[in-house]
N, C-alpha and C. Protein backbone atom coordinates (compact mmCIF):
# COMPACT_ATOMS: atom_id res chain seq x y z
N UNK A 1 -8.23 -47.57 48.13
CA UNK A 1 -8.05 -49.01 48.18
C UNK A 1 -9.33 -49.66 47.68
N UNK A 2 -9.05 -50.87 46.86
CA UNK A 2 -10.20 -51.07 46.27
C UNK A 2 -11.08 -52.76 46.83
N UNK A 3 -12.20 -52.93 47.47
CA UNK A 3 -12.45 -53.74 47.63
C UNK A 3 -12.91 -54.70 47.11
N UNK A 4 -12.56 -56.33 47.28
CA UNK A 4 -12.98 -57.17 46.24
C UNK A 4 -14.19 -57.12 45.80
N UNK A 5 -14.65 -58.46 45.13
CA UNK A 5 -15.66 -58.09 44.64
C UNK A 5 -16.89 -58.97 45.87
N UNK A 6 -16.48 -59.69 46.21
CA UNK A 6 -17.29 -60.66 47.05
C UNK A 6 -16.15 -61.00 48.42
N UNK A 7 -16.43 -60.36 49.79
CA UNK A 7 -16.00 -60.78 51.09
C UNK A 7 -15.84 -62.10 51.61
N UNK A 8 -16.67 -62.72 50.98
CA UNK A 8 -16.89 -63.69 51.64
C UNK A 8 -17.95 -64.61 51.15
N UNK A 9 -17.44 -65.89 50.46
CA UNK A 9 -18.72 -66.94 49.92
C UNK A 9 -19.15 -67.82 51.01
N UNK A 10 -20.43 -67.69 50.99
CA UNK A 10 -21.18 -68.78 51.71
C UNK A 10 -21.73 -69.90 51.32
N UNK A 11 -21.68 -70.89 51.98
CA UNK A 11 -22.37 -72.17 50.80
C UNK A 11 -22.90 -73.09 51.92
N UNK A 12 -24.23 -73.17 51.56
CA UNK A 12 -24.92 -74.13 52.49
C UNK A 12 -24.47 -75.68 51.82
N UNK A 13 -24.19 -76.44 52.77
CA UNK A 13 -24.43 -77.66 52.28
C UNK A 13 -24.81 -79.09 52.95
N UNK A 14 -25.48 -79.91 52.01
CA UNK A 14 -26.45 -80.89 52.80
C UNK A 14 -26.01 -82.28 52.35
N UNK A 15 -24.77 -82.27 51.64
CA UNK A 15 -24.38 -83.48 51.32
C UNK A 15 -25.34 -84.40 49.88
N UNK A 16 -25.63 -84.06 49.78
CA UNK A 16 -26.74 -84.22 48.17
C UNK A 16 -25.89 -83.93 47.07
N UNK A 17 -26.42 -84.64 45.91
CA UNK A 17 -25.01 -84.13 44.94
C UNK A 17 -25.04 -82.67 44.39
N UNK A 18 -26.24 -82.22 44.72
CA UNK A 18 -26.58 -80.65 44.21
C UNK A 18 -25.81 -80.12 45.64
N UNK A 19 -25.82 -80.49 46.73
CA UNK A 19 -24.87 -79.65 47.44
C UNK A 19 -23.48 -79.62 46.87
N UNK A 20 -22.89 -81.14 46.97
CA UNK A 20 -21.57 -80.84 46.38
C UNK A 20 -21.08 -80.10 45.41
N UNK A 21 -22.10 -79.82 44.78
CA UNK A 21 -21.95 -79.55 43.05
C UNK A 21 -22.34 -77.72 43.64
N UNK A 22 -22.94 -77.31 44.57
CA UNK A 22 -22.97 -75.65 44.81
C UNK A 22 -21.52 -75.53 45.54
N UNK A 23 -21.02 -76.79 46.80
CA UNK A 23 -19.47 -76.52 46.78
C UNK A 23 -18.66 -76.47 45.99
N UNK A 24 -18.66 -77.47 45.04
CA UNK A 24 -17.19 -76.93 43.99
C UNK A 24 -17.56 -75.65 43.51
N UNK A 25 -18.90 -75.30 43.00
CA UNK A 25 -19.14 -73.79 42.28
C UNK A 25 -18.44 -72.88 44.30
N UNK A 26 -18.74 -73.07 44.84
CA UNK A 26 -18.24 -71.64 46.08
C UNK A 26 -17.25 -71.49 46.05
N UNK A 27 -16.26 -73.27 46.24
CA UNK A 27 -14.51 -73.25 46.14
C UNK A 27 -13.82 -72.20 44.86
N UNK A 28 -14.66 -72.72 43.53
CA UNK A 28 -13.64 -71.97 42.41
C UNK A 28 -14.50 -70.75 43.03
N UNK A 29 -15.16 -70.20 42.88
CA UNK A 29 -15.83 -68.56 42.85
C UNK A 29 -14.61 -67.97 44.20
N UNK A 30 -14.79 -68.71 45.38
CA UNK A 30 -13.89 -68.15 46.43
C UNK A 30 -12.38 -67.78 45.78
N UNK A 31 -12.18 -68.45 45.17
CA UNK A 31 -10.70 -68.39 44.85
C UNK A 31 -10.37 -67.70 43.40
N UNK A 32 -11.81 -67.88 42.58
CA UNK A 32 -11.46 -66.44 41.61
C UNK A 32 -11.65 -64.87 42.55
N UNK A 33 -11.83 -65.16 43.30
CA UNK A 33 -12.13 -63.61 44.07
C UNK A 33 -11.49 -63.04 45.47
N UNK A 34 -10.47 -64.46 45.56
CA UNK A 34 -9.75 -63.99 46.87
C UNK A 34 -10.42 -63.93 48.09
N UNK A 35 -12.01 -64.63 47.98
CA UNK A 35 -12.27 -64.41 49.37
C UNK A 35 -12.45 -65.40 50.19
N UNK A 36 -12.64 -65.11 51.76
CA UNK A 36 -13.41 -66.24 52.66
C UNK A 36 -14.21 -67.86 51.99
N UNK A 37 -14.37 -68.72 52.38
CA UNK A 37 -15.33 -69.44 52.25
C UNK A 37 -15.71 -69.77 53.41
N UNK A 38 -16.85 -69.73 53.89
CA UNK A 38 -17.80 -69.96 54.76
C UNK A 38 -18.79 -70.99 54.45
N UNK A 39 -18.67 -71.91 54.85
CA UNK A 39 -18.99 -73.50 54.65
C UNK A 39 -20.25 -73.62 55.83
N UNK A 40 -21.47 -73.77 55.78
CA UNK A 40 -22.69 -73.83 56.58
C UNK A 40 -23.50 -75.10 56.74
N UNK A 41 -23.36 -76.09 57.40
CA UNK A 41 -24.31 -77.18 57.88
C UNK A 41 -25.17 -77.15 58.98
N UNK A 42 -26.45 -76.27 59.08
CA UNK A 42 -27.35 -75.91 60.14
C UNK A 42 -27.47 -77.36 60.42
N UNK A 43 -28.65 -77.28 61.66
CA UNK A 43 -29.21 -79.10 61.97
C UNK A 43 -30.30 -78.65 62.93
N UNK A 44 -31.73 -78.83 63.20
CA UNK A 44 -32.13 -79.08 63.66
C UNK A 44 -32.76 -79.95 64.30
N UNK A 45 -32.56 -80.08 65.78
CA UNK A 45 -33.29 -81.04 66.45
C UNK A 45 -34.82 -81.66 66.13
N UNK A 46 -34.94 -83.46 65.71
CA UNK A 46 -35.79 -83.28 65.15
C UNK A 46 -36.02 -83.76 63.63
N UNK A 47 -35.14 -83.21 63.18
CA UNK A 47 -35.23 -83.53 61.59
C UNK A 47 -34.06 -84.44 61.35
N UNK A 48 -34.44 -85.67 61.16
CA UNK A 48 -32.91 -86.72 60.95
C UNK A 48 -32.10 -86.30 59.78
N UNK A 49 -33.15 -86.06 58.35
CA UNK A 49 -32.17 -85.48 57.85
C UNK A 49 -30.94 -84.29 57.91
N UNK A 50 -30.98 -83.76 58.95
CA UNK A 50 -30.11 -82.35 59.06
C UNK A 50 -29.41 -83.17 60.20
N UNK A 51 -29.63 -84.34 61.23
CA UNK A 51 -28.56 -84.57 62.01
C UNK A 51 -29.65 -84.70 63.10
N UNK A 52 -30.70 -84.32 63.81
CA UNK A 52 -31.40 -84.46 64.55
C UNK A 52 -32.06 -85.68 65.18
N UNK A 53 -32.52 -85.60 66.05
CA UNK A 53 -33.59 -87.24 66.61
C UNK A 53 -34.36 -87.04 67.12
N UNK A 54 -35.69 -87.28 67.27
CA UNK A 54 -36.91 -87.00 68.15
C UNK A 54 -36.75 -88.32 69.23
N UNK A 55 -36.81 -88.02 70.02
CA UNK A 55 -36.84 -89.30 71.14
C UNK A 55 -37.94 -90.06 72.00
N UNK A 56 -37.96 -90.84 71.56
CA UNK A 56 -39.86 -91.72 72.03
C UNK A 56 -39.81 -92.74 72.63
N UNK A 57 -40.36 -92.76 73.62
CA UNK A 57 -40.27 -93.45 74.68
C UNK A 57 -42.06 -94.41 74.68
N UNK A 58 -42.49 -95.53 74.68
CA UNK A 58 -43.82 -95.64 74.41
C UNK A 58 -44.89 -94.78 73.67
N UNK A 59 -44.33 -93.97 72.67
CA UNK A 59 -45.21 -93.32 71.99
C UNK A 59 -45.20 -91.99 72.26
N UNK A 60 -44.63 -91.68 73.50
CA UNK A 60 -43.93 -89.99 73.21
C UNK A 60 -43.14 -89.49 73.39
N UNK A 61 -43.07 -88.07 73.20
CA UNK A 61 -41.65 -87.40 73.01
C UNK A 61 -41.50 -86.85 73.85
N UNK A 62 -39.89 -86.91 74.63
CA UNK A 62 -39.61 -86.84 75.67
C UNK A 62 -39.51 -85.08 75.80
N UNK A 63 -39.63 -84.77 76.68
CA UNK A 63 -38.81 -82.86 77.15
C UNK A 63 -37.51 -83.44 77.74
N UNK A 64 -36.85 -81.74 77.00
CA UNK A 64 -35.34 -82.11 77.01
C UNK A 64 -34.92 -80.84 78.13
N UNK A 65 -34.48 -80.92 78.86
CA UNK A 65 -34.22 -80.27 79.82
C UNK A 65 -33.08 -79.54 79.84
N UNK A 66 -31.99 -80.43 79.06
CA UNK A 66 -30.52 -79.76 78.63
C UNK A 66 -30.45 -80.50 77.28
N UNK A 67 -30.21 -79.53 76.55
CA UNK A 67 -29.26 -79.89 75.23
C UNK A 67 -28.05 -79.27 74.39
N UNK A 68 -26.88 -80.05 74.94
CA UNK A 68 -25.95 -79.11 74.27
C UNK A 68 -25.81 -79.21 72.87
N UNK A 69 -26.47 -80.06 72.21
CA UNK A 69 -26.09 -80.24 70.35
C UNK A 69 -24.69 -80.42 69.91
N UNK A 70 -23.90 -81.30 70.75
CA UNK A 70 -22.78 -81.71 70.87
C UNK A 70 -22.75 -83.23 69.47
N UNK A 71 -23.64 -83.34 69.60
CA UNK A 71 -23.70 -84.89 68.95
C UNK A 71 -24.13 -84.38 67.09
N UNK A 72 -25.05 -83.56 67.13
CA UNK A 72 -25.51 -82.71 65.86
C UNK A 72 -24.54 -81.71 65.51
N UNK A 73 -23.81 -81.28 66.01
CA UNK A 73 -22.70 -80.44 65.40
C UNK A 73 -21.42 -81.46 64.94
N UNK A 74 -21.19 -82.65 65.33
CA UNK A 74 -20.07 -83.25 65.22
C UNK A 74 -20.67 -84.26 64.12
N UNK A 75 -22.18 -84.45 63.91
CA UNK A 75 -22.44 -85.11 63.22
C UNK A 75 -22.25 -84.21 61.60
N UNK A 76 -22.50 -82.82 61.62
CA UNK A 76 -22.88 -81.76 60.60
C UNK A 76 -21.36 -81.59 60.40
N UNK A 77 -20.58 -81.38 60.98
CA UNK A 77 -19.08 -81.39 60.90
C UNK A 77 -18.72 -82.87 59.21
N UNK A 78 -18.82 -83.79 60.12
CA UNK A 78 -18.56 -85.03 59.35
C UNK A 78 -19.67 -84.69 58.12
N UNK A 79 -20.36 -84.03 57.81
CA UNK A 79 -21.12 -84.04 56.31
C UNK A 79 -20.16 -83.04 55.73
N UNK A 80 -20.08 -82.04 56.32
CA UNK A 80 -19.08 -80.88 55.53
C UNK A 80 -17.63 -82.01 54.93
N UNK A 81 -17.30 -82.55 56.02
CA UNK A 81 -15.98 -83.12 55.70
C UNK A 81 -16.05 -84.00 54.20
N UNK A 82 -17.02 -84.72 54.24
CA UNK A 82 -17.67 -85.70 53.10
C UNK A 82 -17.72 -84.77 52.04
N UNK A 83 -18.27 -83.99 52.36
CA UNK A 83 -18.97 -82.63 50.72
C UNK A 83 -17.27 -82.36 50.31
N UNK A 84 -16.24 -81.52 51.28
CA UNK A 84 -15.28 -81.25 50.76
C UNK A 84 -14.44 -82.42 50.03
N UNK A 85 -14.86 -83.75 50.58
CA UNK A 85 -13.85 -84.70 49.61
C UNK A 85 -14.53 -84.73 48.97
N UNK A 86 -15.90 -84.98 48.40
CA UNK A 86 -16.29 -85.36 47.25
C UNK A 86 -16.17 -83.84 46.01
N UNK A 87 -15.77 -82.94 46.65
CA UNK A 87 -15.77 -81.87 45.27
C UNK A 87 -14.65 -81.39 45.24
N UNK A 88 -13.40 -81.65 46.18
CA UNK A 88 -12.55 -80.73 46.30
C UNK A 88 -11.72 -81.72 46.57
N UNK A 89 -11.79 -83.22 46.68
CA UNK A 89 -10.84 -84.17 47.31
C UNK A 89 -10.26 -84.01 49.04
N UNK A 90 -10.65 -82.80 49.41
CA UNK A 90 -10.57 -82.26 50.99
C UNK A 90 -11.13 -80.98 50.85
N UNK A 91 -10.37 -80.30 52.19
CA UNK A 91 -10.84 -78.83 52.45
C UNK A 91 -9.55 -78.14 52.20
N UNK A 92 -9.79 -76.96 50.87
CA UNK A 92 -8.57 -76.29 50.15
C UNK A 92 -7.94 -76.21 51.07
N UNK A 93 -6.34 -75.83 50.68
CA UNK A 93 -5.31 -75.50 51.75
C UNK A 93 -5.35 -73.59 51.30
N UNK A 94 -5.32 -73.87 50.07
CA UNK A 94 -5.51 -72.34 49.28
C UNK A 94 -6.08 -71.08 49.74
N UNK A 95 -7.05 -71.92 50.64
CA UNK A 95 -8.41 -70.68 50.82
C UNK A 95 -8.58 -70.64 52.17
N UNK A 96 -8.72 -69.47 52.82
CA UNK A 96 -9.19 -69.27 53.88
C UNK A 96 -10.99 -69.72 54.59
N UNK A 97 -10.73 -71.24 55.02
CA UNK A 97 -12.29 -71.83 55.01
C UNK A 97 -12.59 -71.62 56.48
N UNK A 98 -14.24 -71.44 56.80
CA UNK A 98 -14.63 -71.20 58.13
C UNK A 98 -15.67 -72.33 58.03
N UNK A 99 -15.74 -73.06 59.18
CA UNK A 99 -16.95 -74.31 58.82
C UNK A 99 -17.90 -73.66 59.64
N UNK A 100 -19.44 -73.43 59.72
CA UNK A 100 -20.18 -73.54 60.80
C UNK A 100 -21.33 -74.71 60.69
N UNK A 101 -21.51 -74.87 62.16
CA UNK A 101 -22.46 -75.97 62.11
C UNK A 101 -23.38 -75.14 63.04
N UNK A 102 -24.27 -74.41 62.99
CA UNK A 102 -25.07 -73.65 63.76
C UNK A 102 -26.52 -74.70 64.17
N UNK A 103 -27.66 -74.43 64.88
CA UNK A 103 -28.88 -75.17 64.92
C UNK A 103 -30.13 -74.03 64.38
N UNK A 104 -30.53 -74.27 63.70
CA UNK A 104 -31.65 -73.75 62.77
C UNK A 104 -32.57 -74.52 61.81
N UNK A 105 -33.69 -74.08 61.25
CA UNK A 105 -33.89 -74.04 59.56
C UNK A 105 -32.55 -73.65 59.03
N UNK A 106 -32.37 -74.60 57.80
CA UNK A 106 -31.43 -74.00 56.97
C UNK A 106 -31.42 -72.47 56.28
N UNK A 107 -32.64 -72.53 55.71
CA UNK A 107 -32.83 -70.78 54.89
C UNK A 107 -32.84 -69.81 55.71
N UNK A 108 -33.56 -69.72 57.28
CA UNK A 108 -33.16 -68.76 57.46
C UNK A 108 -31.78 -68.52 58.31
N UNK A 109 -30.62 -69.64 58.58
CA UNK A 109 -29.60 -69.99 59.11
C UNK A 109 -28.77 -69.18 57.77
N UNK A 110 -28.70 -69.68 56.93
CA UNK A 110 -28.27 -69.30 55.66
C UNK A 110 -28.16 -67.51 55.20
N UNK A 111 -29.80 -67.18 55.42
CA UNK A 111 -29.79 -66.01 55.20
C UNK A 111 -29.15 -64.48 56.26
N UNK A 112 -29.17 -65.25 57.47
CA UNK A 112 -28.70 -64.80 59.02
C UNK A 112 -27.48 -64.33 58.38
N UNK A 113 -26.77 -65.51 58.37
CA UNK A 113 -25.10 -66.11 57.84
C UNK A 113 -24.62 -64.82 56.82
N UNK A 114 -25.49 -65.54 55.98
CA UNK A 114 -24.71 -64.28 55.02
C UNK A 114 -25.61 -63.08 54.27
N UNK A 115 -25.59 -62.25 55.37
CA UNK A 115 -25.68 -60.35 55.37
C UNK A 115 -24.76 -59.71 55.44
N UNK A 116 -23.57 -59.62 55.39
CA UNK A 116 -22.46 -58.56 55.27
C UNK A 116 -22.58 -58.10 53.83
N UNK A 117 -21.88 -56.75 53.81
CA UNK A 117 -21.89 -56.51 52.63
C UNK A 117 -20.82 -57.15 51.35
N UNK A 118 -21.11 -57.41 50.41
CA UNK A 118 -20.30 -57.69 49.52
C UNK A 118 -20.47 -59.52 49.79
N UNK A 119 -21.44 -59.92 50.37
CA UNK A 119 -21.26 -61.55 50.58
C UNK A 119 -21.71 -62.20 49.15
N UNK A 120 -22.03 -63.47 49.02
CA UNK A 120 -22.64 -64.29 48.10
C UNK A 120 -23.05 -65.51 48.85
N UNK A 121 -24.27 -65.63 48.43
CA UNK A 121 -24.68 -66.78 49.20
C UNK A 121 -25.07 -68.24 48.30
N UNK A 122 -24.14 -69.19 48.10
CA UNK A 122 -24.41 -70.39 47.10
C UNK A 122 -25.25 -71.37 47.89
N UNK A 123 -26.00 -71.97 47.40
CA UNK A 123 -26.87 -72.99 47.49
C UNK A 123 -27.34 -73.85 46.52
N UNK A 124 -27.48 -75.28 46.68
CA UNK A 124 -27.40 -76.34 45.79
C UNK A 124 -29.10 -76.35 45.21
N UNK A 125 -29.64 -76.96 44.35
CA UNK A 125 -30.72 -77.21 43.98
C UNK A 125 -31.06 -78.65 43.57
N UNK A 126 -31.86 -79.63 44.34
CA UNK A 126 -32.00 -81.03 43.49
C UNK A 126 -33.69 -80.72 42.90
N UNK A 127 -33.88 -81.26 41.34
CA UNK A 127 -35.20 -81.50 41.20
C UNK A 127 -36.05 -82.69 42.22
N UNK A 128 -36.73 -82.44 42.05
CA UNK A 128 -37.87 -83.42 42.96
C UNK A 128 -39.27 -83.47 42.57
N UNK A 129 -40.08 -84.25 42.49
CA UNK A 129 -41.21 -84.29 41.91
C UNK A 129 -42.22 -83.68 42.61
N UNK A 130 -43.35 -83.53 41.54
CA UNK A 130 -43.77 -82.00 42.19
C UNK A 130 -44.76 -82.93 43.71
N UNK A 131 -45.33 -83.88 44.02
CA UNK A 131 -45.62 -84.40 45.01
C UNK A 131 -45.00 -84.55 46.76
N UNK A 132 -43.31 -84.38 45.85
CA UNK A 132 -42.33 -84.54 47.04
C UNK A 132 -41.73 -82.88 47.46
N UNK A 133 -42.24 -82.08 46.45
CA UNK A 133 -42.28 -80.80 46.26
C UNK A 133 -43.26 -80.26 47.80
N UNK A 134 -43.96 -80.57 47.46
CA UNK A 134 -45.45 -80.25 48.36
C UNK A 134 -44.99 -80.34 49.69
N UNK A 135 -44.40 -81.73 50.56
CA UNK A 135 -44.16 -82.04 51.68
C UNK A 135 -42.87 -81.01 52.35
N UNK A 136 -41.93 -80.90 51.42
CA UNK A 136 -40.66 -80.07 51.34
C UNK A 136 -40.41 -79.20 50.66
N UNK A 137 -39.65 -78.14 51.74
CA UNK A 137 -39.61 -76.66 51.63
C UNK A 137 -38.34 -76.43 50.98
N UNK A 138 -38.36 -75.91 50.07
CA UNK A 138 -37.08 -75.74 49.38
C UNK A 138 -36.51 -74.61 49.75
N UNK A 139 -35.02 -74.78 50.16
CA UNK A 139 -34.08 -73.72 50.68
C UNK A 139 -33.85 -73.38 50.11
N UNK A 140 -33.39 -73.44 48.95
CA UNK A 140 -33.29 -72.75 47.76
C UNK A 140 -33.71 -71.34 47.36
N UNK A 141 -35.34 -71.84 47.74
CA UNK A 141 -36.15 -71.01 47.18
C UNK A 141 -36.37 -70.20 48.34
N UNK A 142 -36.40 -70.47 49.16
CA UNK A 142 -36.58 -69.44 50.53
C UNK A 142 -35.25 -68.37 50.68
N UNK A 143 -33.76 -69.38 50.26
CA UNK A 143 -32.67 -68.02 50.08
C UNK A 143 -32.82 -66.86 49.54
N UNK A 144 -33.37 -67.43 47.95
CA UNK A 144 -33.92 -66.25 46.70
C UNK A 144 -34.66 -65.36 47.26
N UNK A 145 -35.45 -65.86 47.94
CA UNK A 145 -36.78 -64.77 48.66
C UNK A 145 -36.58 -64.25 49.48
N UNK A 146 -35.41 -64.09 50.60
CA UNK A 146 -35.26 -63.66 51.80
C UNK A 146 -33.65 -62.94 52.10
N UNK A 147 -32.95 -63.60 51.16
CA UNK A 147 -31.64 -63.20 51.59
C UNK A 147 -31.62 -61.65 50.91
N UNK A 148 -30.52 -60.82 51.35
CA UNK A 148 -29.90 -59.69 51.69
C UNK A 148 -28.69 -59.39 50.52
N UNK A 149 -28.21 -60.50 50.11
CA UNK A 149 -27.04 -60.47 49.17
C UNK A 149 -27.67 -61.41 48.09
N UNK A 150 -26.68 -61.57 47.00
CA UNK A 150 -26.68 -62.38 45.45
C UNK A 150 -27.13 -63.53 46.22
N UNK A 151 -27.67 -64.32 45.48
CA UNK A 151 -27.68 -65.94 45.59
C UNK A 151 -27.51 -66.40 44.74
N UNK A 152 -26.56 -67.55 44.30
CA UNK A 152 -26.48 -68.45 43.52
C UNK A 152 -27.09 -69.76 43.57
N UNK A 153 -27.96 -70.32 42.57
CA UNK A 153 -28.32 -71.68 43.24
C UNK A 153 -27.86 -72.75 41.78
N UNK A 154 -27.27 -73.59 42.53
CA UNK A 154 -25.99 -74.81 41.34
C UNK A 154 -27.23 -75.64 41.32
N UNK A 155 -27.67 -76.23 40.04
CA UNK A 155 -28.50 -77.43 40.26
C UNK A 155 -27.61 -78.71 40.07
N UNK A 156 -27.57 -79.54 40.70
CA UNK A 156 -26.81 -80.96 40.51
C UNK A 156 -26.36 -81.42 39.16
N UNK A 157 -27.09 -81.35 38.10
CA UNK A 157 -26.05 -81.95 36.82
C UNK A 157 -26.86 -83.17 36.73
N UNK A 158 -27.83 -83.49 37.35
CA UNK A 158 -28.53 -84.37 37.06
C UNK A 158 -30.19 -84.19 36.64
N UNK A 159 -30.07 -84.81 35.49
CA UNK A 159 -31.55 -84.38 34.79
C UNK A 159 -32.68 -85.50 35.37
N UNK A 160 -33.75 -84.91 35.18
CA UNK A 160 -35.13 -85.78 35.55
C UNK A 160 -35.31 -87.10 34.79
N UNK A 161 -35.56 -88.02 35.51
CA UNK A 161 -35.65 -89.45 34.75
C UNK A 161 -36.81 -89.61 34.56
């Protein structure tokens, strides 16, 4: 019996048009290959962009005693939902899709994610100037360097102005 070629595509996404643009590349790849799609929106507490909040009260930050990440998973939910309409008009009916919204760094959430054998791991790429470069860590580039399986990285379709 012969196994496909790829188990299972993974695709981080952050709602950026280089994310959307690595989802439509996971959707068709999933479905030239018959496999899984595994749809990934990490979030850490903390970082607003991923869904997070630091909470300050006169100037500091509070200790959290319980946190279920009830509010950051439902928030990371609703970005996936957004990414699939904007590249796919929804979430295929075609394809067997798994959403996760885990709490991490993205890259190494990403790279965790997808280690099975036969996986692929897609990830979006936006340019950024090399200043804004400096402050931010590109997942991208941390997949390439760390992951276990192929990586693909889609750059957005949008050139430098």
């Amino acid at each position: 019996m012969s196994q496909p070629e790829q188990t299972r595509v993974v695709v981080g996404i952050d709602g950026s048009p280089s994310g959307v643009a690595a989802l439509r590349w996971a959707v068709a790849r999933a479905r030239g290959c018959h496999a899984q799609l595994v749809a990934v929106r990490s979030w850490e507490l903390g970082l607003p962009q991923q869904g997070g909040r630091y909470h300050r009260h006169r100037g500091r930050r509070h200790v959290v005693l319980y946190f279920s990440g009830a509010e950051q998973r439902d928030e990371s939910a609703k970005v996936v939902r957004g990414a699939f309409l904007a590249a796919s008009g929804g979430r295929p009916r075609d394809l067997d899709v798994s959403v996760r919204t885990p709490e991490g760094d993205p890259g190494p959430v990403l790279t965790r994610l997808a280690s099975r054998q036969g996986d692929l791991l897609v990830v979006g790429h936006r340019w950024l100037p090399r200043w804004r470069r400096a402050r931010r860590r590109s997942v991208s580039r941390y997949c390439c360097g760390h992951a276990r399986c192929p990586v693909v990285v889609v750059p957005s379709g949008r050139e430098r102005s």
